[in-house]
C-alpha atoms as a PDB file:
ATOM      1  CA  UNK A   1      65.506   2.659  44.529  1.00  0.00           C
ATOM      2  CA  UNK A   2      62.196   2.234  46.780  1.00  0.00           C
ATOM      3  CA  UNK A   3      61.121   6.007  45.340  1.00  0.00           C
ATOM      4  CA  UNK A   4      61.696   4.799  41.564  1.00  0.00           C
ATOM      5  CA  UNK A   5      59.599   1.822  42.551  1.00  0.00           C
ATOM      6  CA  UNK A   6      57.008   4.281  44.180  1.00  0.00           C
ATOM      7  CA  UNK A   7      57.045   6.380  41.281  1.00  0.00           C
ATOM      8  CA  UNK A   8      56.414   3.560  38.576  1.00  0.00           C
ATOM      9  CA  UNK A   9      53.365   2.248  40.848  1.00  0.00           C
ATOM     10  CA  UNK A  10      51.947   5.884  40.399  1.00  0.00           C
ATOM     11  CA  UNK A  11      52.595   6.163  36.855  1.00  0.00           C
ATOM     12  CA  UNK A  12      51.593   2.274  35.810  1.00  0.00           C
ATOM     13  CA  UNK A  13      48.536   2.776  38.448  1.00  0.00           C
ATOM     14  CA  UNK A  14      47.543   6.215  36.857  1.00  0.00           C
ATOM     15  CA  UNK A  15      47.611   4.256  33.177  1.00  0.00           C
ATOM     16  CA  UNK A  16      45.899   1.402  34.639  1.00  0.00           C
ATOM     17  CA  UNK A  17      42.983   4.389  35.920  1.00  0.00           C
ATOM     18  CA  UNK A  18      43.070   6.178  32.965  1.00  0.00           C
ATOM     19  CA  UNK A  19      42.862   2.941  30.631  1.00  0.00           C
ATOM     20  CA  UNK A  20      39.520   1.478  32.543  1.00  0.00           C
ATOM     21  CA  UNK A  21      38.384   5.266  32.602  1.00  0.00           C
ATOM     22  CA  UNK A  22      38.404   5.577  28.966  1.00  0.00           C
ATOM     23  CA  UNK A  23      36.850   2.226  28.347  1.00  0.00           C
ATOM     24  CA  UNK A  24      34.385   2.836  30.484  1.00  0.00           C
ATOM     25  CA  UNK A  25      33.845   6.839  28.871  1.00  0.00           C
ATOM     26  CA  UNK A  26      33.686   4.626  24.948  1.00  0.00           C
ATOM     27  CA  UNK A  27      31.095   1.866  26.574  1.00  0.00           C
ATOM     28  CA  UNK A  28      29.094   4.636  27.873  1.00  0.00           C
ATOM     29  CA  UNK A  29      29.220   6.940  24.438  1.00  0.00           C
ATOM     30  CA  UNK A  30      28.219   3.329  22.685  1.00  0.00           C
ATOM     31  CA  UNK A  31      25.335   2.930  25.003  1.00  0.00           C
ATOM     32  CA  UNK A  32      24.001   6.052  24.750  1.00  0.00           C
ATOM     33  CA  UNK A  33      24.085   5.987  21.266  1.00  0.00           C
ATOM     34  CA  UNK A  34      22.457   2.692  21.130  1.00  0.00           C
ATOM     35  CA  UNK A  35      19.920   4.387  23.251  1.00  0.00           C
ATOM     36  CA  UNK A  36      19.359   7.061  21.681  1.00  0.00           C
ATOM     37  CA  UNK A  37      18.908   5.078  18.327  1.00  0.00           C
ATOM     38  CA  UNK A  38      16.439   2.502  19.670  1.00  0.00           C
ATOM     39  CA  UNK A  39      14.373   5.668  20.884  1.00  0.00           C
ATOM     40  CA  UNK A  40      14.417   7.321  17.934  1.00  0.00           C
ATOM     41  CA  UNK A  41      13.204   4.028  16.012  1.00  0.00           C
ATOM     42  CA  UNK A  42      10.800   3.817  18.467  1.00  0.00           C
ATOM     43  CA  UNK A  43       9.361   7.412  17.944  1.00  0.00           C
ATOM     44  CA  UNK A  44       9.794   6.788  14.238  1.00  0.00           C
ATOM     45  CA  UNK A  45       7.749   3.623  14.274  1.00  0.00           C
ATOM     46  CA  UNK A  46       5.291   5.303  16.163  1.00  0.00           C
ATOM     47  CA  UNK A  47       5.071   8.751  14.823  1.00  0.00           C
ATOM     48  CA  UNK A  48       4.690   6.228  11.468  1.00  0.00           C
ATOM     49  CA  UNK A  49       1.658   4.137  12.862  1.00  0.00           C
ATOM     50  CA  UNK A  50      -0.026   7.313  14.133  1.00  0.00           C
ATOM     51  CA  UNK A  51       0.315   8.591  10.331  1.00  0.00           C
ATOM     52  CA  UNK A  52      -0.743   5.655   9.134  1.00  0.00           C
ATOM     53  CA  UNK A  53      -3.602   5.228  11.492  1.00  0.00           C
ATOM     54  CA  UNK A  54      -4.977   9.196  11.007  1.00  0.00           C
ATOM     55  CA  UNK A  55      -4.689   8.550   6.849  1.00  0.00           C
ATOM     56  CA  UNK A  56      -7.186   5.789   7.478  1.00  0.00           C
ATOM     57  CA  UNK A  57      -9.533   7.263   9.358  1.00  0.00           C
ATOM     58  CA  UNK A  58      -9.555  10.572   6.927  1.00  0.00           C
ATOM     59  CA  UNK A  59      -9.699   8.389   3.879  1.00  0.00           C
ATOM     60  CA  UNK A  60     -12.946   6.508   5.520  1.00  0.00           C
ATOM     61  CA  UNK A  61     -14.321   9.637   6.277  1.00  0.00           C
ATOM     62  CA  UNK A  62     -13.879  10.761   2.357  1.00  0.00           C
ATOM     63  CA  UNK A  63     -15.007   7.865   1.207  1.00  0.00           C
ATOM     64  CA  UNK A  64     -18.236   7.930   3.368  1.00  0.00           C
ATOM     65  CA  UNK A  65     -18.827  12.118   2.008  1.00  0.00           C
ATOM     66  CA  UNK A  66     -18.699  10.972  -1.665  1.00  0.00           C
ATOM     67  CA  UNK A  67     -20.851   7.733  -1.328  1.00  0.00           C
ATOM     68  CA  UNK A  68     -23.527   8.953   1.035  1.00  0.00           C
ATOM     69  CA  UNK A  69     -23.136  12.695   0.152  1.00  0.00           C
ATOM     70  CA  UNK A  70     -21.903  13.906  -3.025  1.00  0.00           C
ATOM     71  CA  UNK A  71     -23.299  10.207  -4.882  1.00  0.00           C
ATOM     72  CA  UNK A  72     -26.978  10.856  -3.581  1.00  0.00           C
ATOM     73  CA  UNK A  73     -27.177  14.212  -5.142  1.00  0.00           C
ATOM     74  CA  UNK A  74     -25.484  12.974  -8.494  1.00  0.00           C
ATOM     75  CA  UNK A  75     -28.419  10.359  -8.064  1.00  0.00           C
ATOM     76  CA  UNK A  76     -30.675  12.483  -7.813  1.00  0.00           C
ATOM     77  CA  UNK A  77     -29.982  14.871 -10.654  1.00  0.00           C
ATOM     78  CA  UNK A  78     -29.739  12.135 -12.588  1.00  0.00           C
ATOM     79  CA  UNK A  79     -33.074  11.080 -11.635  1.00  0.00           C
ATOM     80  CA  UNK A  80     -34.637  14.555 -12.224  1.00  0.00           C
ATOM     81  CA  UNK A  81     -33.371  14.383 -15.845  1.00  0.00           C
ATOM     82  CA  UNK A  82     -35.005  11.243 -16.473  1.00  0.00           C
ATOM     83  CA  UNK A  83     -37.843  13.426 -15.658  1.00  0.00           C
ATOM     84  CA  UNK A  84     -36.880  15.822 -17.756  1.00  0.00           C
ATOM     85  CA  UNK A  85     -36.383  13.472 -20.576  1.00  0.00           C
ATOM     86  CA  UNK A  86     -39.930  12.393 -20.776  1.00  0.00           C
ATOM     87  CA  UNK A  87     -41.397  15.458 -20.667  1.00  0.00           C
ATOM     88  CA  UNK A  88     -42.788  17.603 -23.769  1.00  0.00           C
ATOM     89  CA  UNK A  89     -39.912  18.989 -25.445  1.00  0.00           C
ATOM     90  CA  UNK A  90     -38.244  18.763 -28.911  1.00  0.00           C
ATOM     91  CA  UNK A  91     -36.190  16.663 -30.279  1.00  0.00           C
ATOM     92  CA  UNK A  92     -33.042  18.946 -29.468  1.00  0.00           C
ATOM     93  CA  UNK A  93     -33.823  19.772 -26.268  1.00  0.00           C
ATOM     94  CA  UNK A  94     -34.733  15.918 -25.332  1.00  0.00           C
ATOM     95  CA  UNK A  95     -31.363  15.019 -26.984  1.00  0.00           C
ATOM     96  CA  UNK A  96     -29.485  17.928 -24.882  1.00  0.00           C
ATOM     97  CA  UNK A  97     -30.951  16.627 -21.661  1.00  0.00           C
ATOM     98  CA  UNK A  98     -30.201  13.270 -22.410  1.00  0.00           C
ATOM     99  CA  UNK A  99     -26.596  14.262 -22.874  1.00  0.00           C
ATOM    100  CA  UNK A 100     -26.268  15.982 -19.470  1.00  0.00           C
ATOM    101  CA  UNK A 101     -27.907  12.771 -17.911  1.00  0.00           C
ATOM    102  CA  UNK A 102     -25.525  10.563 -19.181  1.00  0.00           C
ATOM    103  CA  UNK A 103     -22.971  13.017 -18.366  1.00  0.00           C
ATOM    104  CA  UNK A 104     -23.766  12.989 -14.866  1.00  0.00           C
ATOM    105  CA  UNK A 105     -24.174   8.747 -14.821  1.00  0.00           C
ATOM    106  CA  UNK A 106     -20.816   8.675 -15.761  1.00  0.00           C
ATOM    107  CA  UNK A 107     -19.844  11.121 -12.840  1.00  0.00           C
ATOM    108  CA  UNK A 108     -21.701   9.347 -10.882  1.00  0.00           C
ATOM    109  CA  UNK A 109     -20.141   6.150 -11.388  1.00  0.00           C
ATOM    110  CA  UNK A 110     -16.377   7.532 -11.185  1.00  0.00           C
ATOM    111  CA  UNK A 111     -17.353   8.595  -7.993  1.00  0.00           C
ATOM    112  CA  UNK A 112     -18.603   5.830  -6.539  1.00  0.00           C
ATOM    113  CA  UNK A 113     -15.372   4.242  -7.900  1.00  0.00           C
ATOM    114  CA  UNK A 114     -12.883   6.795  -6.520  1.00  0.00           C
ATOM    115  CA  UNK A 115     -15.269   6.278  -2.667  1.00  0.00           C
ATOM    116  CA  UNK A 116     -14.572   2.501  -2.922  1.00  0.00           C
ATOM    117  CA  UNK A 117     -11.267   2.321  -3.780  1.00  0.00           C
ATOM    118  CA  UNK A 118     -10.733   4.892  -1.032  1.00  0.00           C
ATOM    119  CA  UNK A 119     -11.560   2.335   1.351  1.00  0.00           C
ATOM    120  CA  UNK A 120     -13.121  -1.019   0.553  1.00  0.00           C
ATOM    121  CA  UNK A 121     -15.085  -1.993   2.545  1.00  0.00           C
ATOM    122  CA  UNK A 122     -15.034  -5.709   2.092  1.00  0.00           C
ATOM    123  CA  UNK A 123     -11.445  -5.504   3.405  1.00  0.00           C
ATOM    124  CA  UNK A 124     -12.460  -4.396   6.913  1.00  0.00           C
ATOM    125  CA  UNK A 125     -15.398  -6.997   6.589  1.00  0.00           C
ATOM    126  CA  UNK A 126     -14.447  -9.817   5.247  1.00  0.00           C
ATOM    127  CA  UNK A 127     -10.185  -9.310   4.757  1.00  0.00           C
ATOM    128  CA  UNK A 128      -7.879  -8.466   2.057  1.00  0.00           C
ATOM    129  CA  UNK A 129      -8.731 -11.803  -0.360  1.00  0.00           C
ATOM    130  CA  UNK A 130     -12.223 -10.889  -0.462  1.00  0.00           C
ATOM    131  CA  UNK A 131     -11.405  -6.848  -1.667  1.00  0.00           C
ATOM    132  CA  UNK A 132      -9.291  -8.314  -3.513  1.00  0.00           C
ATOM    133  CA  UNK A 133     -11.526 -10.740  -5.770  1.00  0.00           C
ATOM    134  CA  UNK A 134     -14.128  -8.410  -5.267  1.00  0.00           C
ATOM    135  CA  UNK A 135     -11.593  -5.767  -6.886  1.00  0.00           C
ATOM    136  CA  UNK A 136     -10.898  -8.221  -9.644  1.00  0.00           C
ATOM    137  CA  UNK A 137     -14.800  -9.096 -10.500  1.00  0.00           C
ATOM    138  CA  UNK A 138     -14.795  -5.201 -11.313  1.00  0.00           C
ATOM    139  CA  UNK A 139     -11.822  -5.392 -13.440  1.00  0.00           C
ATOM    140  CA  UNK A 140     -12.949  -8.430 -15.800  1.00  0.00           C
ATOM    141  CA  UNK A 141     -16.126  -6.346 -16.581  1.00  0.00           C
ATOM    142  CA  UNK A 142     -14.348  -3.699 -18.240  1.00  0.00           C
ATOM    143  CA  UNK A 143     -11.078  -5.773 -19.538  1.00  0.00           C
ATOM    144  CA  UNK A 144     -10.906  -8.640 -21.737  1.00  0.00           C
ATOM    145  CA  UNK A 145      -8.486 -10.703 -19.531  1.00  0.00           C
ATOM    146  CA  UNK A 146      -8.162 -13.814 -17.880  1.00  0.00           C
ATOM    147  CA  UNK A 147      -7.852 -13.237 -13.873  1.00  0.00           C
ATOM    148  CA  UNK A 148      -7.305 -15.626 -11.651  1.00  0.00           C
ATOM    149  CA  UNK A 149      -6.887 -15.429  -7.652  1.00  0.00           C
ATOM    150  CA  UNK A 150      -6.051 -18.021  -5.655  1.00  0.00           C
ATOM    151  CA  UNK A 151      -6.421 -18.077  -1.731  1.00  0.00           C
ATOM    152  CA  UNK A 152      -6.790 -20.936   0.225  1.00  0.00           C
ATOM    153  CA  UNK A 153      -6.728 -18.728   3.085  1.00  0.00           C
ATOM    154  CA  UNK A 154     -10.019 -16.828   4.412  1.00  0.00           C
ATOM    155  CA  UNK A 155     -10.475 -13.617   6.595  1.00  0.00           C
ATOM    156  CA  UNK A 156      -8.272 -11.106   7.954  1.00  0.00           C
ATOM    157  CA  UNK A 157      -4.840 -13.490   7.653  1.00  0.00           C
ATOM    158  CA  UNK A 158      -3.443 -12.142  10.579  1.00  0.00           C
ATOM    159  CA  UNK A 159      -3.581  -8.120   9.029  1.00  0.00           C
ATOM    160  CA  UNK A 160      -4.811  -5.309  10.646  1.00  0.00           C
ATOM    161  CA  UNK A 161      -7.771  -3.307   7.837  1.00  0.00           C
ATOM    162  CA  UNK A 162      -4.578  -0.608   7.624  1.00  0.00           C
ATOM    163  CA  UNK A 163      -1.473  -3.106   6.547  1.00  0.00           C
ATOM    164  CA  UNK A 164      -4.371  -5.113   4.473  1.00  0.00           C
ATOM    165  CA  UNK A 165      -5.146  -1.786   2.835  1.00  0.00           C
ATOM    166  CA  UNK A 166      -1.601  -1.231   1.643  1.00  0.00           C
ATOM    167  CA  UNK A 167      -1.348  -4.442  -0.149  1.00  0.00           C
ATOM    168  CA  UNK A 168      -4.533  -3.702  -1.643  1.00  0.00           C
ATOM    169  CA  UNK A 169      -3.366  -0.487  -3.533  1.00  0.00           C
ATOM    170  CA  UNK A 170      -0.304  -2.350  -4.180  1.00  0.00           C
ATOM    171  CA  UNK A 171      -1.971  -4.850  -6.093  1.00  0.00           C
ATOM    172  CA  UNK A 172      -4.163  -2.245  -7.237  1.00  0.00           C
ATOM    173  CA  UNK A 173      -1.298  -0.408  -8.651  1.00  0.00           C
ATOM    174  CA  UNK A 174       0.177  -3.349 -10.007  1.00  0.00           C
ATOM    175  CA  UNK A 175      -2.173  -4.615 -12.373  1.00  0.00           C
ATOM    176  CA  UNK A 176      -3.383  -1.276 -13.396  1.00  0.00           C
ATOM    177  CA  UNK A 177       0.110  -1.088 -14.907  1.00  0.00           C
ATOM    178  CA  UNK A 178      -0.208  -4.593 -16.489  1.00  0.00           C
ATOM    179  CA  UNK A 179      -3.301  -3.978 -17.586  1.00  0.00           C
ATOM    180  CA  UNK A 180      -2.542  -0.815 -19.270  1.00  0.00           C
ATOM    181  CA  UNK A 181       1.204  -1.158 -20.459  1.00  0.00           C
ATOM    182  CA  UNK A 182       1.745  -4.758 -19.998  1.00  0.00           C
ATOM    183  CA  UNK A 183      -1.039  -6.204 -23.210  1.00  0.00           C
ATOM    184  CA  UNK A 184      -1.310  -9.248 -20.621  1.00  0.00           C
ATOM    185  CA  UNK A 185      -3.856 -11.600 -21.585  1.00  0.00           C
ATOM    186  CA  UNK A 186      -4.011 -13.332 -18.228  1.00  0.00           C
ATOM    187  CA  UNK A 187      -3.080 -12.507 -14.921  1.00  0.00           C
ATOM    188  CA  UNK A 188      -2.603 -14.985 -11.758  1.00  0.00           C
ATOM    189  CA  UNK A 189      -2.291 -13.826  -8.424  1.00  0.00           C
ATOM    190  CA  UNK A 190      -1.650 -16.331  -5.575  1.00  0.00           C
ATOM    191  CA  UNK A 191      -1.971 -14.794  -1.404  1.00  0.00           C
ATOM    192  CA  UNK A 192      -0.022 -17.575   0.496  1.00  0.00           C
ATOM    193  CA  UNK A 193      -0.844 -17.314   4.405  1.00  0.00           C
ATOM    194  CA  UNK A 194       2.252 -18.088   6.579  1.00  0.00           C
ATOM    195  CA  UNK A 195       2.964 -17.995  10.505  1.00  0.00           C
ATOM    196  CA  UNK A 196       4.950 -15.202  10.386  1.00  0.00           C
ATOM    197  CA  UNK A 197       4.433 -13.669   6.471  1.00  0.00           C
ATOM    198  CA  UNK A 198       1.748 -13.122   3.965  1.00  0.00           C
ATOM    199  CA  UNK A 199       3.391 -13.871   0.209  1.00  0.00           C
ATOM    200  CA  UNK A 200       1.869 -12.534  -3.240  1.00  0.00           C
ATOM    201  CA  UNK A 201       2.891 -14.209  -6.170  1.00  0.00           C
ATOM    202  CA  UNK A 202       1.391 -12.414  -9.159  1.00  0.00           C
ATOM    203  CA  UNK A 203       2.221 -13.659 -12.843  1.00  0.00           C
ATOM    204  CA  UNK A 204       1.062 -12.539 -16.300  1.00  0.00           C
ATOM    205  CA  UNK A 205       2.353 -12.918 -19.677  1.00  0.00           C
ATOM    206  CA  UNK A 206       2.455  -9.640 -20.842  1.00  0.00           C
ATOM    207  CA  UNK A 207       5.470  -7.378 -22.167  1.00  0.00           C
ATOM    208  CA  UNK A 208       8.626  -7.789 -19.755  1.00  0.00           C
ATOM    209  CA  UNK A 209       9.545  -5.297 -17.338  1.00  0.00           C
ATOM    210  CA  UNK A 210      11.917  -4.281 -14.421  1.00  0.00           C
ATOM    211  CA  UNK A 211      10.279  -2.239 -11.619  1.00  0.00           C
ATOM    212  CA  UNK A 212      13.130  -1.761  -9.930  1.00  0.00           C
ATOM    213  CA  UNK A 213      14.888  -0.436 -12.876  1.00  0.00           C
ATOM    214  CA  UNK A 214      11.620   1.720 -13.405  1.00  0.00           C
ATOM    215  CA  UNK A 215      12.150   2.984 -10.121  1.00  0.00           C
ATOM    216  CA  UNK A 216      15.479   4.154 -10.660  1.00  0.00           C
ATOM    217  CA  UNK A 217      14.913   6.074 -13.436  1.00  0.00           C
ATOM    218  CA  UNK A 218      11.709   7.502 -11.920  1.00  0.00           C
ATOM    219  CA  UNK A 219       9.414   6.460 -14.746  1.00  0.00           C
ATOM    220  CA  UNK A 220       5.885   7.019 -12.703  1.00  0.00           C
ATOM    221  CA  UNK A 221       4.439   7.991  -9.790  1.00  0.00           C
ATOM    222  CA  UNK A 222       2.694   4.456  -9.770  1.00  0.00           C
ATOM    223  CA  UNK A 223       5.708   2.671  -8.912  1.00  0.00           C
ATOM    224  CA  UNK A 224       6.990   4.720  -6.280  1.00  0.00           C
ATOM    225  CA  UNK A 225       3.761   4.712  -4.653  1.00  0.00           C
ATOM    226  CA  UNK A 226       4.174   0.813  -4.619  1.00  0.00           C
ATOM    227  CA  UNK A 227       7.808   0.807  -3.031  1.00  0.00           C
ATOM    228  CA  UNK A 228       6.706   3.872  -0.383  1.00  0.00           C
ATOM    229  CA  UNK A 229       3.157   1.703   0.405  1.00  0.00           C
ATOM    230  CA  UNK A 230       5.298  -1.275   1.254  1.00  0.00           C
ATOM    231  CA  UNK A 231       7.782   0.428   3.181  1.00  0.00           C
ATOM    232  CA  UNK A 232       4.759   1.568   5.342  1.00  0.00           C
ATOM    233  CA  UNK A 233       4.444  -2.301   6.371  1.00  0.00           C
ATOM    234  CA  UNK A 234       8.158  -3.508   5.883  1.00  0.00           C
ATOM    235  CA  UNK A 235       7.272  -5.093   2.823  1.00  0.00           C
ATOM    236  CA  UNK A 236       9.438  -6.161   0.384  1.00  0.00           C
ATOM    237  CA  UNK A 237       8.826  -6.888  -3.600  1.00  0.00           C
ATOM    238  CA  UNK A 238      11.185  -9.331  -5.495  1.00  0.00           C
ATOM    239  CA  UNK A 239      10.776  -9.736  -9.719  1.00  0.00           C
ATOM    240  CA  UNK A 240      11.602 -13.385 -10.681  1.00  0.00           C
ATOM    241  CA  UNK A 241      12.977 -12.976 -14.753  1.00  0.00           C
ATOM    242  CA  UNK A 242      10.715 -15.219 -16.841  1.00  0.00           C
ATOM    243  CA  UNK A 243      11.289 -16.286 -20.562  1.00  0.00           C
ATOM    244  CA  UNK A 244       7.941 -14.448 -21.373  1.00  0.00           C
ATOM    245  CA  UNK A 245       5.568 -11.933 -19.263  1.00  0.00           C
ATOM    246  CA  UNK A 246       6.332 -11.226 -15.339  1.00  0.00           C
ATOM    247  CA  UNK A 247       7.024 -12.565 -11.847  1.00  0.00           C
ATOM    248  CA  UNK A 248       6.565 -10.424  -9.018  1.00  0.00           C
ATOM    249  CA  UNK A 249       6.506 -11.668  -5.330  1.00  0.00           C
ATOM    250  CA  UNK A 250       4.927  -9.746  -2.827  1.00  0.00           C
ATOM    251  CA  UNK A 251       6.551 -10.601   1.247  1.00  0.00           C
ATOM    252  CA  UNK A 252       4.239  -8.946   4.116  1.00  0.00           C
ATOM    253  CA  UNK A 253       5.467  -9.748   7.469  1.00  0.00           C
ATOM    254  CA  UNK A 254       2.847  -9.974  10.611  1.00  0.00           C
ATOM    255  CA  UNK A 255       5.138  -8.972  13.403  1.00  0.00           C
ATOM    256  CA  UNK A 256       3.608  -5.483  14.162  1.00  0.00           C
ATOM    257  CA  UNK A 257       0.619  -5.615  12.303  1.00  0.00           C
END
């Protein structure tokens, strides 16, 4: 009797072992996997920022070649042909060197376009509102619509030039696409400047659209360049349905920025 008693202490003792054992083997697995995943967000996140951070510094680099570089010589061709142009030719020739000047103008000013939108450099300056209204003086010169921005906020608004730069092509991206598909006759866009969020409301009253079904049938590069910049910066975009024209709503947050 005594050695069946012995025997089921050994067997209930060796379960009682082997359960805490293999609890103990599971909570380890679960926190090395929970480890292991926090690390490799970690080296993500970083790995991302380091990206992020190199892209910036090439593109300002770019931008800096074409303005002071490559726009200086276009400048001064051009300025050689106005030369030219007064000088004691024919009519054909004078027209034909007239031509190439206002052939190289117009290269000219596409590349002083391409170095500022490259990198604006109001938005390291002076913040993303003032890019931004400086981005939308340029627009009304060379579209007949109504823009409207409206910031009660000033300066940097809690972004670094990088995340500030995202939302800037986003925006970019956006109303190129309203502009050019949307026959909008006015556009709005509101920055709202939270504690913990910056929010972009943008309206227009051009031809309806879902973005997020454009993305899913892959209709554009622009709009998966929009989704891909705001991942960069955990951003999120949300499309409000309206009776007539668009809603979009932009949500930055400021935690790692």
């Amino acid at each position: 009797m005594e050695g069946m008693m012995q025997s089921q202490y050994v067997f209930w003792g060796g379960t009682l072992i082997m359960f805490v054992f293999s609890v103990s083997v599971v909570a380890f697995i679960s926190f090395y996997k929970s480890r292991l995943a926090k690390i490799r967000k970690e080296e993500t996140e970083y790995l991302l920022n380091a990206t992020m951070e190199l892209e910036n510094k090439e593109r300002k680099r770019i931008a800096a070649d074409l303005h002071d570089s490559i726009c200086g010589d276009l400048g001064a061709i051009r300025n050689y042909l106005a030369i030219l142009e007064q000088g004691n030719f024919d009519d054909s020739a004078k027209a034909i060197i007239y031509e190439i000047k206002e052939s190289v103008s117009t290269v000219l000013q596409n590349t002083k376009e391409i170095s500022y939108n490259m990198m604006p450099p109001l938005i390291e300056t002076f913040g993303l509102a003032a890019a931004v209204e400086e981005y939308i003086r340029r627009i009304r010169k060379m579209h007949a619509v109504e823009l409207q921005l409206r910031c009660a906020s000033n300066g940097t608004m809690g972004l670094c030039p990088l995340a500030a730069y995202e939302i800037y092509r986003v925006l970019q991206e956006l109303l190129t696409n309203t502009l050019k598909y949307g026959d909008a006759t006015w556009v709005v866009i509101e920055i709202t400047d939270h504690t913990d969020w910056i929010f972009i409301n943008i309206t227009d009253d051009g031809k309806p659209f879902l973005i997020k079904e454009q993305l899913r049938l892959a209709e554009g590069l622009g709009v998966k360049n929009i989704f891909s910049r705001l991942s960069y910066i955990d951003g999120h975009l949300q499309q409000f349905p309206r009776q007539d024209g668009n809603e979009l709503n932009l949500q930055v947050p400021k935690k790692h920025i």
